[in-house]
Protein backbone atom coordinates (compact mmCIF):
# COMPACT_ATOMS: atom_id res chain seq x y z
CA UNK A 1 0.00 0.00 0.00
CA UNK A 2 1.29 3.56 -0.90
CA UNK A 3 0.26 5.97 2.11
CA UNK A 4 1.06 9.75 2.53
CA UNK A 5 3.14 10.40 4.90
CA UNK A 6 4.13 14.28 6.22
CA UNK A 7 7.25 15.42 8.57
CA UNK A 8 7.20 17.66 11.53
CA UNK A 9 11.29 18.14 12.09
CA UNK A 10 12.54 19.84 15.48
CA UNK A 11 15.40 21.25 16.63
CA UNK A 12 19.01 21.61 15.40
CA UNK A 13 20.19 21.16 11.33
CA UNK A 14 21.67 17.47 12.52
CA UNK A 15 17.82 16.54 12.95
CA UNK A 16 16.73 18.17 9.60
CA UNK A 17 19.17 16.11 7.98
CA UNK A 18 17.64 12.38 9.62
CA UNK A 19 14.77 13.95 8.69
CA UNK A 20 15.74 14.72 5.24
CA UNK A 21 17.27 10.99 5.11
CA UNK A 22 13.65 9.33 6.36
CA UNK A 23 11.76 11.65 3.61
CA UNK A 24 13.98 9.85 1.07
CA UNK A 25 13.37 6.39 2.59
CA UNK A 26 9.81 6.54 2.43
CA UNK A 27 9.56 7.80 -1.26
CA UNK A 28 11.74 4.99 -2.17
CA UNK A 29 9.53 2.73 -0.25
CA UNK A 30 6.67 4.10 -2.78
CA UNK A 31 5.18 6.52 -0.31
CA UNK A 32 4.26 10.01 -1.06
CA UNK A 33 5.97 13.06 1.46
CA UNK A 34 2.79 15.31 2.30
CA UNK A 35 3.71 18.75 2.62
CA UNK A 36 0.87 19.08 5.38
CA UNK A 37 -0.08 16.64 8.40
CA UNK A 38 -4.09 17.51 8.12
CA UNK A 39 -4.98 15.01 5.30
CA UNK A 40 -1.72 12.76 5.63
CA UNK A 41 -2.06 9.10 6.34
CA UNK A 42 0.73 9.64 8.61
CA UNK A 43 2.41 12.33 10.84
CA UNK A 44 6.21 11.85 11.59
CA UNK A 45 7.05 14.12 14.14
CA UNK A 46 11.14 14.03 14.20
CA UNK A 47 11.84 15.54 17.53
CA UNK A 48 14.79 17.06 19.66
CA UNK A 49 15.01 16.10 23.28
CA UNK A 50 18.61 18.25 24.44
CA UNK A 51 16.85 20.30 26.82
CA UNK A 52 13.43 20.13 29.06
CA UNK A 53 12.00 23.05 26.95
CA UNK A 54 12.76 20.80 23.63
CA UNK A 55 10.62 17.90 25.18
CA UNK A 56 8.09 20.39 26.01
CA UNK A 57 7.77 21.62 22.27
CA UNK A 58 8.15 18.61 20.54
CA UNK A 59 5.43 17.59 23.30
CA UNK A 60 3.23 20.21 22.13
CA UNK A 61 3.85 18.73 18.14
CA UNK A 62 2.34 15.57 18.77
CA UNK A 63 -0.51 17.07 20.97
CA UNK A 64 -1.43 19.11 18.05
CA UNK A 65 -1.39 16.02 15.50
CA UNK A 66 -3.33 14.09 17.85
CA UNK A 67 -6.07 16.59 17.17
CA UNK A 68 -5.58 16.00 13.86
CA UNK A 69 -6.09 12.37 14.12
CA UNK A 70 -9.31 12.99 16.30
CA UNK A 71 -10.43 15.20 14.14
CA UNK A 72 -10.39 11.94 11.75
CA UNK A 73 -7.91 13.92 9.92
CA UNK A 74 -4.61 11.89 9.85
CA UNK A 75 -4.42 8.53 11.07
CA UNK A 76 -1.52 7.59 12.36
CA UNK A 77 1.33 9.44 14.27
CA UNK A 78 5.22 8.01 14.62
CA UNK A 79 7.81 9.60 16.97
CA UNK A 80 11.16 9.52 15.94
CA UNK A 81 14.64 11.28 17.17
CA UNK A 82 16.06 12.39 20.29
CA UNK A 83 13.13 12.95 22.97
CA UNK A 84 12.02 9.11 21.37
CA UNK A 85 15.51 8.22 22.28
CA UNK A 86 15.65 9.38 26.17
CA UNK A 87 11.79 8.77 27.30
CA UNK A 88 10.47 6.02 24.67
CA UNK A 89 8.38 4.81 27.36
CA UNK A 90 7.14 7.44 28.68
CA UNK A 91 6.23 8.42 25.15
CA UNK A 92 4.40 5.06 24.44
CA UNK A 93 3.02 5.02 27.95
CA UNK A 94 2.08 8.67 28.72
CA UNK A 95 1.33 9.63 25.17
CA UNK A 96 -1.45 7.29 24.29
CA UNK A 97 -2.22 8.99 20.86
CA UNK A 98 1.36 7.76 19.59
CA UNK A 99 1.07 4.99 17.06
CA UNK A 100 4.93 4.12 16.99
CA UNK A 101 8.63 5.44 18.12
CA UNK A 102 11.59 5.04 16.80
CA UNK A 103 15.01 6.16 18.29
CA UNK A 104 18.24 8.00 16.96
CA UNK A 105 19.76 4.46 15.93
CA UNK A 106 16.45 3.50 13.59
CA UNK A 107 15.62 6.18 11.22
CA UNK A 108 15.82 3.41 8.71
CA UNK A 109 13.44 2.08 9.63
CA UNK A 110 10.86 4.28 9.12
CA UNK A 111 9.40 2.74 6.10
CA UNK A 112 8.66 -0.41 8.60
CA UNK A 113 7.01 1.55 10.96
CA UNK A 114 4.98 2.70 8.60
CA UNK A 115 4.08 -0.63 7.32
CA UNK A 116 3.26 -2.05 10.84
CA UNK A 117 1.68 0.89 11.62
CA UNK A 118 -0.86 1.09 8.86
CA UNK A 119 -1.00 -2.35 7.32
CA UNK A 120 -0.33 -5.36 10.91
CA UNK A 121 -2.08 -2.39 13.42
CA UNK A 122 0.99 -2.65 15.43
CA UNK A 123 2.70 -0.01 18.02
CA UNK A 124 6.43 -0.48 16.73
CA UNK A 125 8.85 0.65 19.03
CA UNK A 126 12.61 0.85 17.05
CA UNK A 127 15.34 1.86 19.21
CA UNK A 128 18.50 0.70 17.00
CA UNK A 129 22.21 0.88 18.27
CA UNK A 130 23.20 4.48 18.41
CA UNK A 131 27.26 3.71 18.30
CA UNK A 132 26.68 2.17 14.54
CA UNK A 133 23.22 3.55 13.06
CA UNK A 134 24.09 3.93 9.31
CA UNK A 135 24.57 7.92 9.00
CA UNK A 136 24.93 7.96 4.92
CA UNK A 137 21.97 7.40 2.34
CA UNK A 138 19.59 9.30 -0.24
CA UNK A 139 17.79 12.82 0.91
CA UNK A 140 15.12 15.00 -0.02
CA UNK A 141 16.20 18.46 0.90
CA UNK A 142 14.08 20.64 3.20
CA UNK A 143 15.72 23.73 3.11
CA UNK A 144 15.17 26.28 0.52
CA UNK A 145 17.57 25.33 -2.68
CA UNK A 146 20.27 27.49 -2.52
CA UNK A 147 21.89 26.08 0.72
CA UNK A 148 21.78 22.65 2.26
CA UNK A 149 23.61 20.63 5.67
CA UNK A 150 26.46 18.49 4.81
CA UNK A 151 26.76 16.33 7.99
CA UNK A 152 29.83 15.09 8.17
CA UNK A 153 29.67 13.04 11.51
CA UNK A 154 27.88 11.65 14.28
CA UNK A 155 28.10 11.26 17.95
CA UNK A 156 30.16 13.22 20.21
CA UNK A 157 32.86 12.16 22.50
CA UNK A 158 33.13 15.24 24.61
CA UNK A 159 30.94 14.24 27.88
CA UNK A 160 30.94 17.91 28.99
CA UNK A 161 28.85 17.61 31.99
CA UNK A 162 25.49 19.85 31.57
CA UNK A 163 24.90 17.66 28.15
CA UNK A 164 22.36 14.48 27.29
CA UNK A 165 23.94 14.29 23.63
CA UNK A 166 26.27 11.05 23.89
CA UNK A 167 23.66 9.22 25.42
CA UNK A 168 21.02 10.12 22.60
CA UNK A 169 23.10 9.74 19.57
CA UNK A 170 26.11 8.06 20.28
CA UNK A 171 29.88 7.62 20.09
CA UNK A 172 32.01 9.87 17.62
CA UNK A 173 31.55 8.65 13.95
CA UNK A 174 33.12 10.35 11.51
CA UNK A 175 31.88 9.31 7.82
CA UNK A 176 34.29 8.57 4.52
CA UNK A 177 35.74 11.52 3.09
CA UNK A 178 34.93 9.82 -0.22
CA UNK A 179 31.36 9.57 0.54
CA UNK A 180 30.98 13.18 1.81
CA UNK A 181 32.81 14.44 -1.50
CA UNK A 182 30.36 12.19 -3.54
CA UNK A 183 27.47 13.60 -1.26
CA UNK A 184 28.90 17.18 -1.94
CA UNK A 185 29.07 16.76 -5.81
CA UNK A 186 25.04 15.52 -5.89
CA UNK A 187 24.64 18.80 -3.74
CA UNK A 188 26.60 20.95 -6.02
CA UNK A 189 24.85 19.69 -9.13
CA UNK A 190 21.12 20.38 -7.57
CA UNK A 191 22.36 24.08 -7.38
CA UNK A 192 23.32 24.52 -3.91
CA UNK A 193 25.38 27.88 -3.55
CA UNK A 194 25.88 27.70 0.59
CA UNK A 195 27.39 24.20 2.01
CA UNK A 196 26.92 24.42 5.65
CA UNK A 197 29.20 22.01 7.19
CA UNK A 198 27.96 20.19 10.46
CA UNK A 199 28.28 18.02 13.12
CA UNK A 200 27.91 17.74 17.27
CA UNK A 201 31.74 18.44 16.60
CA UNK A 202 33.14 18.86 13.10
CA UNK A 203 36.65 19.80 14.48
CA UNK A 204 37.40 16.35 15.40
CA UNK A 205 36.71 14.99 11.67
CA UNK A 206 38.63 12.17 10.61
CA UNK A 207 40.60 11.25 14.03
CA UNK A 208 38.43 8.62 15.28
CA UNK A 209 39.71 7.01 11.42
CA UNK A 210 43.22 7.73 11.10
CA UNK A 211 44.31 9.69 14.61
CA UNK A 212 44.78 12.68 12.82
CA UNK A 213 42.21 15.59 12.21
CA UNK A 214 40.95 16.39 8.73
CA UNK A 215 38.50 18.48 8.37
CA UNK A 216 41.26 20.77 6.27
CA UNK A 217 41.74 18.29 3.90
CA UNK A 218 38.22 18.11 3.20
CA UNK A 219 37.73 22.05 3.56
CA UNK A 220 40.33 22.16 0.75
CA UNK A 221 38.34 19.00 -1.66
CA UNK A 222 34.98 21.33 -0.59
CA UNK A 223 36.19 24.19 -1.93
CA UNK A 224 37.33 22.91 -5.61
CA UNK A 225 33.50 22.40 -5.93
CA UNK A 226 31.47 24.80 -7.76
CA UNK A 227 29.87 26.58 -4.01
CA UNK A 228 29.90 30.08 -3.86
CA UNK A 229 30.16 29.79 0.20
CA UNK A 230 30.75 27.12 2.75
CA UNK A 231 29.65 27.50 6.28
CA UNK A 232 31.43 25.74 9.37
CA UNK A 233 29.51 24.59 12.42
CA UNK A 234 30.38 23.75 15.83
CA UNK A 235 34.44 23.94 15.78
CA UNK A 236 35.44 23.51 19.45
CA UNK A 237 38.29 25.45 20.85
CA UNK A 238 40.43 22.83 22.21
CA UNK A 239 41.28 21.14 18.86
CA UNK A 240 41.29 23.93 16.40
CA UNK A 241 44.60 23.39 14.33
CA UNK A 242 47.27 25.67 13.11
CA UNK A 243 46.58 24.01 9.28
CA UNK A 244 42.34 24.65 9.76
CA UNK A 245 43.21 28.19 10.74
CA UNK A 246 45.18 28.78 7.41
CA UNK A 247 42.65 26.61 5.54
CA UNK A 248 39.69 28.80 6.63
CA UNK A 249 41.87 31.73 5.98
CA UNK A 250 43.42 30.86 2.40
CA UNK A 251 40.23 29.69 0.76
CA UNK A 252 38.17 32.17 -0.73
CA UNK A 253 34.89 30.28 -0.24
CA UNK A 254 35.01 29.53 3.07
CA UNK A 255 32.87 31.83 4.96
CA UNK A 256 34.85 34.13 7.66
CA UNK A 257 32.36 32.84 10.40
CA UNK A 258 32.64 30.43 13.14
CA UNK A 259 30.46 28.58 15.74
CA UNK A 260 33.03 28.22 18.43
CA UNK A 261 30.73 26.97 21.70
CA UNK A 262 32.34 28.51 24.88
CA UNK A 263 29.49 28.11 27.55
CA UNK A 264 32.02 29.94 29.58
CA UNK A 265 35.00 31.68 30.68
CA UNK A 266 35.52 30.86 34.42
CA UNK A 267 38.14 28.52 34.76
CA UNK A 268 36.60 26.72 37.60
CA UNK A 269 33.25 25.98 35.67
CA UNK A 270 35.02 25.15 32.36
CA UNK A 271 37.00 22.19 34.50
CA UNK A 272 33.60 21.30 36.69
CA UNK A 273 32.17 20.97 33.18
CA UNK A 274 34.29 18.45 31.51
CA UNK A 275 35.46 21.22 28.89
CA UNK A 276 39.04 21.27 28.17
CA UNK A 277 39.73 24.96 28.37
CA UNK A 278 41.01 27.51 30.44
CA UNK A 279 39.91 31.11 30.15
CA UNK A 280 43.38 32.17 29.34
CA UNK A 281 43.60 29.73 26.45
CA UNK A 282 40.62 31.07 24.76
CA UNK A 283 41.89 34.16 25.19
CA UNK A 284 44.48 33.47 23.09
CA UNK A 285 42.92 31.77 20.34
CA UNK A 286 40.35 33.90 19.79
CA UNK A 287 43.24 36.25 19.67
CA UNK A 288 44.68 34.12 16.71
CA UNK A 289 41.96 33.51 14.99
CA UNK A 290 40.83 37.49 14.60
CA UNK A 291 44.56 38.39 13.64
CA UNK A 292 45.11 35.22 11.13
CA UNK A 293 41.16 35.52 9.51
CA UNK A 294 40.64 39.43 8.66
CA UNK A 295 36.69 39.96 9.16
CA UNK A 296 36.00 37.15 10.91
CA UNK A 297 32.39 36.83 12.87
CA UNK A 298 32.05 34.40 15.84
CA UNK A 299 29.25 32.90 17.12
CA UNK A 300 29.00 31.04 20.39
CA UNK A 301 26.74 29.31 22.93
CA UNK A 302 26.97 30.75 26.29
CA UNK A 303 25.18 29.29 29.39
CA UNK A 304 24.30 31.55 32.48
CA UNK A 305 23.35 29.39 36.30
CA UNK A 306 25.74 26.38 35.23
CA UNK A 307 27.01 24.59 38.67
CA UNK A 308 29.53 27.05 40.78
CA UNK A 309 28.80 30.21 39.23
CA UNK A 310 28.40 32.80 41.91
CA UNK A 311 28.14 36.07 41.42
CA UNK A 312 31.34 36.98 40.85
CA UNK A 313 31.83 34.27 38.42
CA UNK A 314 29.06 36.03 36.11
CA UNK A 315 30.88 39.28 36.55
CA UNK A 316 33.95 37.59 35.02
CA UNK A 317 31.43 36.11 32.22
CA UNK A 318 29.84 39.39 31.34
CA UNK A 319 33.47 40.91 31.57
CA UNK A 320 34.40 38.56 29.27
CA UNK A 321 31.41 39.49 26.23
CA UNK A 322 32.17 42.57 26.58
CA UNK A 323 36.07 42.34 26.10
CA UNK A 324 36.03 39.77 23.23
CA UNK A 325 33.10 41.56 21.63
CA UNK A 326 32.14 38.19 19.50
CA UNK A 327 29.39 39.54 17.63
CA UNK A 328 27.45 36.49 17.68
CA UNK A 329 25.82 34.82 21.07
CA UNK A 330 23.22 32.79 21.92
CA UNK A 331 22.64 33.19 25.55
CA UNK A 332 20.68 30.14 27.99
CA UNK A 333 19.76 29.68 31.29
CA UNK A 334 21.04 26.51 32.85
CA UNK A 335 18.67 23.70 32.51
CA UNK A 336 19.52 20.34 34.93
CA UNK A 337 18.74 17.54 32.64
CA UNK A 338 18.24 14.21 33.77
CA UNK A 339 20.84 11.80 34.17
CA UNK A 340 23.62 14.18 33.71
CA UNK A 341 26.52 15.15 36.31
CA UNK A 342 25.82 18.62 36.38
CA UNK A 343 22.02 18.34 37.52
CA UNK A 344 23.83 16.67 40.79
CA UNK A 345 25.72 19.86 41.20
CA UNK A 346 24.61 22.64 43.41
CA UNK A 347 23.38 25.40 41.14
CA UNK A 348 21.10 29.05 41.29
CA UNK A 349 17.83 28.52 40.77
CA UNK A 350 15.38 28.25 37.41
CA UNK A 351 14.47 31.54 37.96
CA UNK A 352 18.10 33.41 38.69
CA UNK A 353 19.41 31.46 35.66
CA UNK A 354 16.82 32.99 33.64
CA UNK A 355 17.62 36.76 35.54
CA UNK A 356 21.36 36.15 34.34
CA UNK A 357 20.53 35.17 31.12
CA UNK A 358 18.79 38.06 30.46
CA UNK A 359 21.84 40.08 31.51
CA UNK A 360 23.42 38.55 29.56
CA UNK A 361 21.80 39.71 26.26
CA UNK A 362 21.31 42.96 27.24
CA UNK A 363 25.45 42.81 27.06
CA UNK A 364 25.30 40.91 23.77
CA UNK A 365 22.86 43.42 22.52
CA UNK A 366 25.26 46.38 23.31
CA UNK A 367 28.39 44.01 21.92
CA UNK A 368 26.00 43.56 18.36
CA UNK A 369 25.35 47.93 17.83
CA UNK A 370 28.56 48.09 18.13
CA UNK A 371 29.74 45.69 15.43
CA UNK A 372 26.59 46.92 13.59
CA UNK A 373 27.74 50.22 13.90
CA UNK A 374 31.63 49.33 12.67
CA UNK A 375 30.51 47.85 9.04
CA UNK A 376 28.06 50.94 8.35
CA UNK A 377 29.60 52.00 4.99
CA UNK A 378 30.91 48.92 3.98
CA UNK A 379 29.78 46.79 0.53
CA UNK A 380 28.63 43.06 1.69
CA UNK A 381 27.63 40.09 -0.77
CA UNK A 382 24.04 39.43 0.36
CA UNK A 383 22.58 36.07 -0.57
CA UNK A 384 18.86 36.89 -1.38
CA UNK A 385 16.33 34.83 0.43
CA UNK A 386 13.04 36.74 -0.63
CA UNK A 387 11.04 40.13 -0.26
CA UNK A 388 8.97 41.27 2.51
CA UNK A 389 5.65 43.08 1.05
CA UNK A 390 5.08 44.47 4.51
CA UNK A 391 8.65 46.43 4.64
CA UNK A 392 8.82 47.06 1.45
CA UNK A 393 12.15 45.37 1.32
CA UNK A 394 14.09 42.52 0.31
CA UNK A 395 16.08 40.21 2.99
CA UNK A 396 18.93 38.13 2.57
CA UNK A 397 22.10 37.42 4.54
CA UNK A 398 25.54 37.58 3.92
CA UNK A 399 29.24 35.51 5.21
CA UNK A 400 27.85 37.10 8.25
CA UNK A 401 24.92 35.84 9.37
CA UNK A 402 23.96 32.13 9.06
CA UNK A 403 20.67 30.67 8.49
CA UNK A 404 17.68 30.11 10.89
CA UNK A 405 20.10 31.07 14.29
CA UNK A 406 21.46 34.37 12.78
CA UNK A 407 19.30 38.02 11.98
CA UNK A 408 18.96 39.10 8.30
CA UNK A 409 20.11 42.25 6.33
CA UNK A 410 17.44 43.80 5.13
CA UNK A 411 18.24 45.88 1.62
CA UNK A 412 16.84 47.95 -1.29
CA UNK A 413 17.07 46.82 -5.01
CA UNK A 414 15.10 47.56 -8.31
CA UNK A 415 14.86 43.63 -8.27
CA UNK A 416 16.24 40.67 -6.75
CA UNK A 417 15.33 36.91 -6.67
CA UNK A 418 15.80 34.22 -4.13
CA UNK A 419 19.34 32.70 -4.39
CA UNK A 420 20.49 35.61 -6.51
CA UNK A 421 23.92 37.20 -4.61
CA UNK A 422 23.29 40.62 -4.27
CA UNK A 423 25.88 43.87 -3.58
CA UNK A 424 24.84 46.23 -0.78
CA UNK A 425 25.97 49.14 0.68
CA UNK A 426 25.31 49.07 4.54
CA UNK A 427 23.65 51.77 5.65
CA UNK A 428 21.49 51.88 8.63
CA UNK A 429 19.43 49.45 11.16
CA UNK A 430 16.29 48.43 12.09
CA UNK A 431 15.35 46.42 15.18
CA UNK A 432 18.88 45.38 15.65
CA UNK A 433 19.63 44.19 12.09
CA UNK A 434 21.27 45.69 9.39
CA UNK A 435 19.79 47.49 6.49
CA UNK A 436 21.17 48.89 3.12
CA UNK A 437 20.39 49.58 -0.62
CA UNK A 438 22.27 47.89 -3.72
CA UNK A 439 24.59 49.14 -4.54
């Protein structure tokens, strides 16, 4: 039987990509991918469980397609990703509207959900072997068609202490270089302009193969494909080489921006939390990295309330954003999450976690005019990503700003289309967010 089936995907790029990967499997499995869930046989909500509030929303997903199915509707609902991963029990037991869950190590086997779902009236539950899930196979790209995720491995190794990810998705798995570069080609010919490269940790590429890292080597295979930019995600401090500093510097295409996660600066809470540097040593390589890559953005991941952060600890954090200026933060409140070591840790509350956090971005707010303020003037290459009939305007981004996470530049132009690289003279802002005119 040939059902239609339609995807709800949650949470970070990593998850759009399964997602991407199960869209794929069920067409080639003879199903049709609904693009909405009212009218759908099926509903697969693919859902992140990192963090309490995650649950909560991807909670909120399958509440909302159980109206569906009540409505009569859509018939059948499947959980699949991380919150299936942690609570699949709870899910099947608590959430009696769920037809079927499968974990982070099953995605492929969504097309036999389906089937025991619709066609044996079964309540599969999947949960596959996270250290060797398959990571490679056909997608159907979600996001719009000039850019598109190239994950390049799985799994983390870190174990920083505040995080669930290792126990949802695994060891470190790094995948072929000749399968990426065969997976980058396909993506090249469909007309992708913007690679964005990811993983939980993309800096460690290649050791868990060979011992050594190689994530230049594939920068520099990457980059003799016809992109116009590619974007690098999650490169973590401690293993950031000399050679991936030139790489990222030398090659024209590679974007001058990178997601560097800090959490933190105190050296205390950086050792408390399993991370592997000292305040000192980012420091310095921030240091090296704005000297050695002229124009370079950062963005990181700060967390305010982790474990041993008194107040004079947040001074030294909010000291810190405003000294290294990096123009890109996203700012949390400490959330304990079950079954990790820093929920055992004595911590502020929920509430003074959140007080912090807002602090926080009132510093990062002051730490983005400013930047804002510095490239006022300047000519940037703005990828177009469509036109706002409200403002009048057209919005796009450039090196800059990356997608979904990052604002928009808002610009000016006698015309423009989607996925057309545009020139534009910066010249104001509006609601924190730059604004110009083609120039």
């Amino acid at each position: 039987m040939s059902y239609k089936v339609a995807f709800i995907s949650l949470g970070c790029a990593k998850n759009q990509v399964n997602c991407e990967q199960m869209m794929a499997t069920v067409q080639a499995a003879g199903h049709t991918v609904s693009a909405e869930p009212a009218g759908a046989d099926v509903a697969v909500v693919n859902t992140c469980g990192f963090l309490s509030s995650a649950c909560e929303e991807a909670i909120d997903n399958i509440l909302q397609m159980a109206e569906l199915k009540k409505a009569g509707k859509l018939k059948k609902i499947l959980v699949t990703g991380c919150m299936a991963q942690r609570y699949q029990q709870d899910v099947l037991k608590e959430l009696p509207e769920v037809d079927g869950v499968l974990g982070t190590g099953s995605y492929g086997d969504i097309a036999a959900a389906i089937a025991e779902v619709m066609d044996k009236g079964l309540r599969p539950c999947h949960i596959g072997n996270i250290h060797t899930a398959n990571q490679s196979g056909e997608r159907v790209l979600s996001t719009p068609a000039w850019y598109a995720y190239l994950r390049i491995a799985e799994g983390c190794d870190n174990h920083c202490a505040y995080c669930v990810i290792p126990s949802l998705r695994g060891k470190y798995r790094s995948r072929p270089m000749d399968e990426l570069l065969e997976e980058a080609r396909g993506l090249a010919r469909q007309g992708v302009q913007e690679l964005i490269v990811i993983a939980q940790d993309i800096t460690r590429y290649g050791t868990d193969l060979t011992g050594k890292h190689q994530l230049a080597q594939l920068l520099r295979e990457l980059c003799r494909m016809d992109f116009h930019w590619i974007r690098l995600h999650y490169l973590y401090p401690d293993e950031i080489t000399d050679e991936l500093i030139d790489v990222i510097a030398e090659e024209p295409k590679i974007a001058k921006y990178i997601d560097l996660p800090i959490q933190h600066c105190n050296d205390a809470i950086l050792k408390a939390m399993n991370r592997r540097d000292t305040k000192a040593e980012l420091l310095a390589l921030l240091k090296k990295l704005r000297e050695k890559i002229p124009g370079l953005v950062l963005r990181t991941s700060i967390i305010a309330g982790l474990p041993l952060e008194d107040d004079a600890a947040f001074e030294e954090l909010c000291a810190f954003l405003r000294e290294t200026k990096i123009e890109r933060a996203g700012v949390f409140p400490f959330s304990p999450e079950e079954g990790t070591k820093a929920a055992q840790m004595e911590h502020v509350s929920a509430e003074e976690a959140r007080r912090r956090a807002e602090l926080l971005v009132d510093v990062q707010s002051d730490v983005i005019d400013g930047y804002n303020e510095s490239v006022l003037g300047s000519v940037r290459e703005v990828l177009c990503e469509g036109f706002d009939p409200q403002a009048q305007m057209y919005y796009g981004r450039s090196y800059a700003e990356s997608p979904d996470i990052d604002g928009r530049i808002w610009f000016t132009a006698p015309e423009a289309q989607p996925g057309m690289f545009v020139p534009v003279r910066l010249t104001g802002t509006m609601d924190g967010e730059l604004t110009g005119e083609r120039e």
